[in-house]
Protein backbone atom coordinates (compact mmCIF):
# COMPACT_ATOMS: atom_id res chain seq x y z
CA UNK A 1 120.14 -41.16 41.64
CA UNK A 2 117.85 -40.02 39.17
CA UNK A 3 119.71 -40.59 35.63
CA UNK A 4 118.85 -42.50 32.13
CA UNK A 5 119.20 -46.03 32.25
CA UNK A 6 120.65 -46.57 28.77
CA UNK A 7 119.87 -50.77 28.68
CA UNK A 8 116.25 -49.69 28.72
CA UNK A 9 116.07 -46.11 28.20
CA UNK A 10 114.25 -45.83 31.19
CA UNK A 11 114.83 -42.43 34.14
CA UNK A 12 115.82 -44.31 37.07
CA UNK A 13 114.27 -42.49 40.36
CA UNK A 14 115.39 -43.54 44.41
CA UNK A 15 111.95 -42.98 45.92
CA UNK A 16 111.62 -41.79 49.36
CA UNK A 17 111.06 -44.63 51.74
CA UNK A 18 108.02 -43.74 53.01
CA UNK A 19 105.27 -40.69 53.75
CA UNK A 20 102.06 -41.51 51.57
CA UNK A 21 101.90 -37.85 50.53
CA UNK A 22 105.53 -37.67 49.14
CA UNK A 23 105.42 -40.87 47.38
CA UNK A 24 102.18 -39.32 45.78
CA UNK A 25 104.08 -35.99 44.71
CA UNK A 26 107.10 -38.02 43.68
CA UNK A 27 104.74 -40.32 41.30
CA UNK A 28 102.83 -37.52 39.83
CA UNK A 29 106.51 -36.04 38.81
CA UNK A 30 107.48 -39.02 37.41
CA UNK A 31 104.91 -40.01 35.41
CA UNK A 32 104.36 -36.13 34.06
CA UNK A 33 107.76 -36.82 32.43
CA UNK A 34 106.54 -38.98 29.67
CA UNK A 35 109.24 -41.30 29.87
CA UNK A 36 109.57 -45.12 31.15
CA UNK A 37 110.58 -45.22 34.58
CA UNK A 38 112.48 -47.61 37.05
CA UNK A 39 111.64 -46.45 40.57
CA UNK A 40 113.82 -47.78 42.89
CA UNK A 41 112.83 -48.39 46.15
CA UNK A 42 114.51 -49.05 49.89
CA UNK A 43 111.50 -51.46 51.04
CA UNK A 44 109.86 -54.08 50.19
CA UNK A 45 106.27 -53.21 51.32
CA UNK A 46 106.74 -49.78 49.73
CA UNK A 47 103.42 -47.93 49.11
CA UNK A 48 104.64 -47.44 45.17
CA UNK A 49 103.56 -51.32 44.98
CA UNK A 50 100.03 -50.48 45.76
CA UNK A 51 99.80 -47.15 43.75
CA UNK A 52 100.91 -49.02 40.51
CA UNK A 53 98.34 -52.04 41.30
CA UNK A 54 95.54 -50.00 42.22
CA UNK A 55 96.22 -47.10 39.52
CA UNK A 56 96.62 -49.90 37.04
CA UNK A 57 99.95 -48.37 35.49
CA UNK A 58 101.51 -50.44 33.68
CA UNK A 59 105.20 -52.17 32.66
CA UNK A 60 105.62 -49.52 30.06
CA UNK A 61 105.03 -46.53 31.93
CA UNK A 62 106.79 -47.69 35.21
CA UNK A 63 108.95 -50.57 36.88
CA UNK A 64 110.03 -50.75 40.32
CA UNK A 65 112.95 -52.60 41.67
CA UNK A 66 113.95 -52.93 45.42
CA UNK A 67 116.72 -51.99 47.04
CA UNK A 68 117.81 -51.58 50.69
CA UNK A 69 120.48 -49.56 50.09
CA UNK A 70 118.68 -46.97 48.14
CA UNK A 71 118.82 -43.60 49.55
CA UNK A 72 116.62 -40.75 48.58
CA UNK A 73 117.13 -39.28 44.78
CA UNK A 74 118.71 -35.90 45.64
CA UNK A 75 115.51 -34.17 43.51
CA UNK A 76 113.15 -35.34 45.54
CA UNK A 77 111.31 -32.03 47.29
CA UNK A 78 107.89 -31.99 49.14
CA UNK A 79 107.09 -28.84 46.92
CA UNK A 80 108.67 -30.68 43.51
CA UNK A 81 105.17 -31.15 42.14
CA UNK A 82 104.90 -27.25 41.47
CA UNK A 83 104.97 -27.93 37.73
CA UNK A 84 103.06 -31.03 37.67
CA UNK A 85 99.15 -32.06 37.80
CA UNK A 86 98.44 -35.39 40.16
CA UNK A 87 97.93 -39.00 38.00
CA UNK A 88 94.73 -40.06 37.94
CA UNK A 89 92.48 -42.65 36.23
CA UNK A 90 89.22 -43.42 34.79
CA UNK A 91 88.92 -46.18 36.75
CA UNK A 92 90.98 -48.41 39.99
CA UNK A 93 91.33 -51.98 40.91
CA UNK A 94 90.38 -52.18 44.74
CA UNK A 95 90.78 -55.27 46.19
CA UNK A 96 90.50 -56.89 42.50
CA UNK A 97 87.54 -54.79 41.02
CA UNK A 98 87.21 -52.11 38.77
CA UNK A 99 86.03 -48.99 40.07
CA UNK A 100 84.76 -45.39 38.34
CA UNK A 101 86.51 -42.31 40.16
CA UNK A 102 85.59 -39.00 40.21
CA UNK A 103 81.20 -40.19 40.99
CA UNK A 104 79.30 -37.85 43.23
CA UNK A 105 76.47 -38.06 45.95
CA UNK A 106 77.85 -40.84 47.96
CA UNK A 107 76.61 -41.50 51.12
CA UNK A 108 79.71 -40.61 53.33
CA UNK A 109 82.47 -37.29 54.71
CA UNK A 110 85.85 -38.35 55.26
CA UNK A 111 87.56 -37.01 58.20
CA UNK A 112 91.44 -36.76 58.04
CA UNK A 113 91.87 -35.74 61.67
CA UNK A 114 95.37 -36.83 62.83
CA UNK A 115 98.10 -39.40 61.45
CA UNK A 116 98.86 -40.93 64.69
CA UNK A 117 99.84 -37.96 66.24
CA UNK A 118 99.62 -39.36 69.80
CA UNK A 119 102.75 -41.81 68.92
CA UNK A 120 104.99 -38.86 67.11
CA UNK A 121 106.87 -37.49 70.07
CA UNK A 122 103.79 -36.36 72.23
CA UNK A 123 103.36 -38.41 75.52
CA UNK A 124 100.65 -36.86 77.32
CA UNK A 125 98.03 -39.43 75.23
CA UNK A 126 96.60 -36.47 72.84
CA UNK A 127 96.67 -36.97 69.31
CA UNK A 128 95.51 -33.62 68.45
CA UNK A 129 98.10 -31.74 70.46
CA UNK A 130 95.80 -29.26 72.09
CA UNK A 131 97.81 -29.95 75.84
CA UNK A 132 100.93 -28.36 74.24
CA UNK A 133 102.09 -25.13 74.48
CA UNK A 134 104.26 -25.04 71.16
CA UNK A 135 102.53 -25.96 68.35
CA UNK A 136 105.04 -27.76 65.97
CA UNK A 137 105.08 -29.96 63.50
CA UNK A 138 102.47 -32.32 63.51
CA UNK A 139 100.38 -30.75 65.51
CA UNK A 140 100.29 -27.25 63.77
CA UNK A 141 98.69 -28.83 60.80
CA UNK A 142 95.79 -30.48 63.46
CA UNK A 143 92.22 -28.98 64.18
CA UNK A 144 91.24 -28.96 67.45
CA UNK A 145 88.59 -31.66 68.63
CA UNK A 146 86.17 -29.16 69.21
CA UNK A 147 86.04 -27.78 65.57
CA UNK A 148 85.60 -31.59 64.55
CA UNK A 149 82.74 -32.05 66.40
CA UNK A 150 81.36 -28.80 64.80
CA UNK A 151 82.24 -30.70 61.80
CA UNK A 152 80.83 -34.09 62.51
CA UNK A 153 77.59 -31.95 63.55
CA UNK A 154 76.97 -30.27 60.11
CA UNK A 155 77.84 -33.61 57.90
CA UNK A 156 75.40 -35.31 59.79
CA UNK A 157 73.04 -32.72 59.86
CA UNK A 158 73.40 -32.90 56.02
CA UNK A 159 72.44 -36.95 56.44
CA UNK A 160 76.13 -37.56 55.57
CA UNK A 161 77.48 -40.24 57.56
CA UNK A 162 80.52 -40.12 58.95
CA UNK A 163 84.53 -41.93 57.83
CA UNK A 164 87.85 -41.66 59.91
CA UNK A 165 90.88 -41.76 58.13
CA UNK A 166 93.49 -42.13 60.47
CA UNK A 167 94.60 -45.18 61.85
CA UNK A 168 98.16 -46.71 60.04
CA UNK A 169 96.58 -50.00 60.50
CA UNK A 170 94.51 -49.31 57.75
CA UNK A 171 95.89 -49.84 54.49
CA UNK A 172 96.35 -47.52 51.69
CA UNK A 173 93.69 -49.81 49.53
CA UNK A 174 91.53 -50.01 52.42
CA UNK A 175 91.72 -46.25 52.41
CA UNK A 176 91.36 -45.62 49.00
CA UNK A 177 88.25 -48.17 48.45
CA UNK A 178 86.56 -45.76 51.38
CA UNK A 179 87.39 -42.48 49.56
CA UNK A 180 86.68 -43.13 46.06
CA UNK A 181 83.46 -45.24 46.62
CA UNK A 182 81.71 -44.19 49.94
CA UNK A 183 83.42 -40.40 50.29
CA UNK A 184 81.85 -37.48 48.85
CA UNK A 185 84.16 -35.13 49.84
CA UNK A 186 87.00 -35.59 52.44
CA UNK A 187 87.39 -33.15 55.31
CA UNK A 188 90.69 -32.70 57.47
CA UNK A 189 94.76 -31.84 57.50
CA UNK A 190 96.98 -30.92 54.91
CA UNK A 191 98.42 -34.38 54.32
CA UNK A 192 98.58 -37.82 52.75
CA UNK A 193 95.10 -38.81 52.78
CA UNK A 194 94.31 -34.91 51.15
CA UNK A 195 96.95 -36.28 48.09
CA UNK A 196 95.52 -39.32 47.61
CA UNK A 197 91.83 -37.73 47.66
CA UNK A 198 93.39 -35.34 44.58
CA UNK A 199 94.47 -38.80 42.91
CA UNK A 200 90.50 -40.48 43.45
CA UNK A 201 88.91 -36.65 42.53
CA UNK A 202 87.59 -36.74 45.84
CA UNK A 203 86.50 -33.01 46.64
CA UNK A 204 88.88 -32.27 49.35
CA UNK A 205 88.22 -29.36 52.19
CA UNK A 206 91.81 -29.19 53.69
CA UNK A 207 92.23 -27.23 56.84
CA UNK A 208 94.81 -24.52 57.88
CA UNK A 209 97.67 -24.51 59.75
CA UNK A 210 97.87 -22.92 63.40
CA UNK A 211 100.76 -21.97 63.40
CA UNK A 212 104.18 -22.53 61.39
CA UNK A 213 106.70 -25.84 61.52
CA UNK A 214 108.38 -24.77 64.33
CA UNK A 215 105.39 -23.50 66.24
CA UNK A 216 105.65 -19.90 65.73
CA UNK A 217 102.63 -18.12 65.20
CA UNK A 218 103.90 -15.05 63.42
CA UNK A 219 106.79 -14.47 60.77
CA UNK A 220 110.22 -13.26 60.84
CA UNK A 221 109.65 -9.83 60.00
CA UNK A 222 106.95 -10.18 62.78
CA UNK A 223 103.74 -9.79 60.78
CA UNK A 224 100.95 -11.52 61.79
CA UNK A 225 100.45 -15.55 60.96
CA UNK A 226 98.49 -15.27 57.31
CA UNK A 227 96.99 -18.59 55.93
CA UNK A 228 97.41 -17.24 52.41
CA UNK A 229 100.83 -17.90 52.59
CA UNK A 230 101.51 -20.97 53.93
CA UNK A 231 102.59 -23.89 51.14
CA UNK A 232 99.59 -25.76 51.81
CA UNK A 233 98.47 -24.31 48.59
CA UNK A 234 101.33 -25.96 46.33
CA UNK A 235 101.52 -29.14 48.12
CA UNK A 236 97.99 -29.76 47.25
CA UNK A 237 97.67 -27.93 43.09
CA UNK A 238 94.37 -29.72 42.50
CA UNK A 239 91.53 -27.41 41.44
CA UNK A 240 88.80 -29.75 43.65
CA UNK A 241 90.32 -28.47 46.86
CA UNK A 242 88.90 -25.98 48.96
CA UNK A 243 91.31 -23.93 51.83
CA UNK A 244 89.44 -21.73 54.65
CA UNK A 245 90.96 -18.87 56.23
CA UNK A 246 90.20 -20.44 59.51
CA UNK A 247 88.68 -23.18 61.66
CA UNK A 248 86.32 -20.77 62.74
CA UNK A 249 85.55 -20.35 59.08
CA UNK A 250 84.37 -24.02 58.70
CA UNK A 251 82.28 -23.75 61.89
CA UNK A 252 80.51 -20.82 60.95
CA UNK A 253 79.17 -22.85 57.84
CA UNK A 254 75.37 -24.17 57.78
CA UNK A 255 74.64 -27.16 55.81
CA UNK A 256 73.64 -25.08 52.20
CA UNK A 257 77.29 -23.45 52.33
CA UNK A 258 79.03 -26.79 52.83
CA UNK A 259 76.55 -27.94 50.36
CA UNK A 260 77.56 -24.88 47.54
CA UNK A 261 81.00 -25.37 48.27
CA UNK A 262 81.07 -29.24 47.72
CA UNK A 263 79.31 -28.55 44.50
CA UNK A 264 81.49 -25.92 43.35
CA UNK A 265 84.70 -28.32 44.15
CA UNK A 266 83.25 -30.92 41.68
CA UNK A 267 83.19 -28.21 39.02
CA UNK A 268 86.57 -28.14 39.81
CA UNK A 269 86.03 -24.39 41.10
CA UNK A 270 88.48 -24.60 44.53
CA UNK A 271 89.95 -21.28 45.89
CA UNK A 272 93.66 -22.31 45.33
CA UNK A 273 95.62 -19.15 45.25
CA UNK A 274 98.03 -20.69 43.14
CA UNK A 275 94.93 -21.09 39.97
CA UNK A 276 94.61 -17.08 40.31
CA UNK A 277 95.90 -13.88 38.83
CA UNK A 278 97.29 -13.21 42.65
CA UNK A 279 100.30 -15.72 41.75
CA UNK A 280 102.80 -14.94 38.52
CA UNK A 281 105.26 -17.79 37.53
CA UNK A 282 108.73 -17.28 36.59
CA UNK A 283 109.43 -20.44 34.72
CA UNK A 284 113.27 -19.19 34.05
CA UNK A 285 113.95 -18.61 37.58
CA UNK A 286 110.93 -21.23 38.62
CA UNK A 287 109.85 -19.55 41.40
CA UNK A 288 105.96 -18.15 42.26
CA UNK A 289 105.56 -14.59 43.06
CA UNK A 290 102.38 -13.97 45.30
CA UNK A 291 101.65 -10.28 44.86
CA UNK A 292 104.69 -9.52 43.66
CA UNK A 293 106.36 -11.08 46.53
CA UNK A 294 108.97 -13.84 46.03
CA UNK A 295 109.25 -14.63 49.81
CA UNK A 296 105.90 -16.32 49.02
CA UNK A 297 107.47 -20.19 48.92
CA UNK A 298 111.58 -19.61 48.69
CA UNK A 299 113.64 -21.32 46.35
CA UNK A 300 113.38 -25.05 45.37
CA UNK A 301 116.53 -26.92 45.60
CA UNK A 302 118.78 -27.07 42.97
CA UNK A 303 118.80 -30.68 42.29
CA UNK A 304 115.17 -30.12 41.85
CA UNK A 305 115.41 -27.54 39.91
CA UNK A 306 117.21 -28.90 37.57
CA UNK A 307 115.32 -32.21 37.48
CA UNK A 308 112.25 -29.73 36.14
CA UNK A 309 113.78 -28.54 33.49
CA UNK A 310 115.24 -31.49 32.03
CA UNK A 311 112.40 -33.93 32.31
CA UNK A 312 109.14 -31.36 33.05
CA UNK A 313 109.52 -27.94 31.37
CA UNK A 314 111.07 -29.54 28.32
């Protein structure tokens, strides 16, 4: 599990096998530590092998060694890059050429509308979920196909044309080659393609979630559903990411308000609650307190925990 290789004096880190959005949060971690690191990893095709080629990180900064007995590092959280900004570059190699990142007024939206939902348990051939009558996970984090065509509508209107991001068949580089040179802002679920938009400095415009993971629509204590507090918001600390209230919110917008907002996003002006004075962080305890309230996200694990303070806070 994660632990100091002595040989090499390198933190050795069991990667997730798979989920393009953890292996992004997991990377950001490790490389925030400032140390070498061996990533070890359960398969051969795993998406770290692409991240390190098309990031362009080097030997020094990060090996990766296969194996298929690996099992997950026990520090490994979806929320464990609280503390940590995403990696980034200057520059990627797509496909074998050097690219800028972070360029503005390209021709293209991205839409993020679904991964594969239709194959994930739901058997009535709708990828969005809109037949069901529970919303769970998936589907709670997927607009409805009418608010994308709203979308589509006011992109185009804009003279934007118009990117799915989607299908598995299409490969992370494939992806990443659309986002970072044809995207000028990417539209759609809280997600993978969201976290590697934050790694391009793609503008990103991530959606809300209907309802919670197990399809409830209101919380314990029975108050109403509230977007403000749903962990959206840490799973996606990057200050060019913009959350609405709503998807009626989105489809209320004309094309100057998408316009302002898209601007304000490469400023690096989002509305992340976690960048205001709204949020107060207890690095002893790490935990967030949203208006005083530490029910905001719940406790971290303690594996992870104490993975942050050894290797982040320090």
């Amino acid at each position: 599990m994660s632990e100091i290789n002595s040989v090499c004096d390198r933190l050795v880190y069991h990667m997730r096998p798979a989920g393009l959005g953890i292996i992004i949060i997991e990377l950001s971690v490790l490389l925030d530590t400032g140390r070498a690191i061996q990533a070890v990893v359960p398969t051969a095709n795993h998406l770290l092998y692409d991240l390190k080629r098309i990031f362009k990180i080097t030997d020094d900064r990060l090996i990766i060694s296969h194996d298929p007995d690996s099992v997950n590092d026990p520090a490994s959280c979806d929320r464990m890059k609280d503390y940590s900004p995403y990696f980034t570059a200057d520059s990627v190699n797509l496909f074998g050429q050097d690219y800028r990142v972070g360029q503005r007024n390209k021709p293209c939206v991205g839409l993020a509308m679904h991964h594969a939902g239709g194959h994930i348990g739901n058997n009535n051939g709708d990828p969005l979920g809109e037949l069901r009558d529970v919303k769970d996970f998936p589907y709670n984090k997927f607009a409805t196909y009418d608010t994308y065509s709203r979308i589509i509508k006011l992109v185009t209107d804009m003279g934007y044309d118009i990117i799915t991001l989607n299908s598995h068949n299409v490969s992370l580089e494939h992806k990443a080659q659309l986002l970072n040179n044809l995207c000028d802002v990417v539209i759609g679920y809280e997600g993978g393609v969201m976290q590697l938009a934050h790694t391009l400095k793609v503008p990103a415009i991530v959606l809300p979630w209907a309802a919670w993971i197990d399809g409830h629509t209101s919380w314990k204590d029975g108050s109403p559903w509230d977007p403000d507090r749903i962990e959206a918001h840490t799973y996606h600390l990057d200050r060019r990411t913009y959350f609405p209230n709503s998807q009626e919110e989105i489809c209320s917008w004309g094309p100057e308000q998408l316009k302002s907002i898209i601007d304000a996003l490469y400023r690096e002006q989002g509305n992340n609650i976690m960048f205001t004075d709204r949020v107060r962080t207890d690095l002893e305890n790490l935990r967030f307190y949203l208006d005083g309230t530490p029910e905001f996200l719940g406790e971290l694990p303690d594996m992870t925990k104490s993975f942050i303070r050894a290797h982040i806070l320090n």
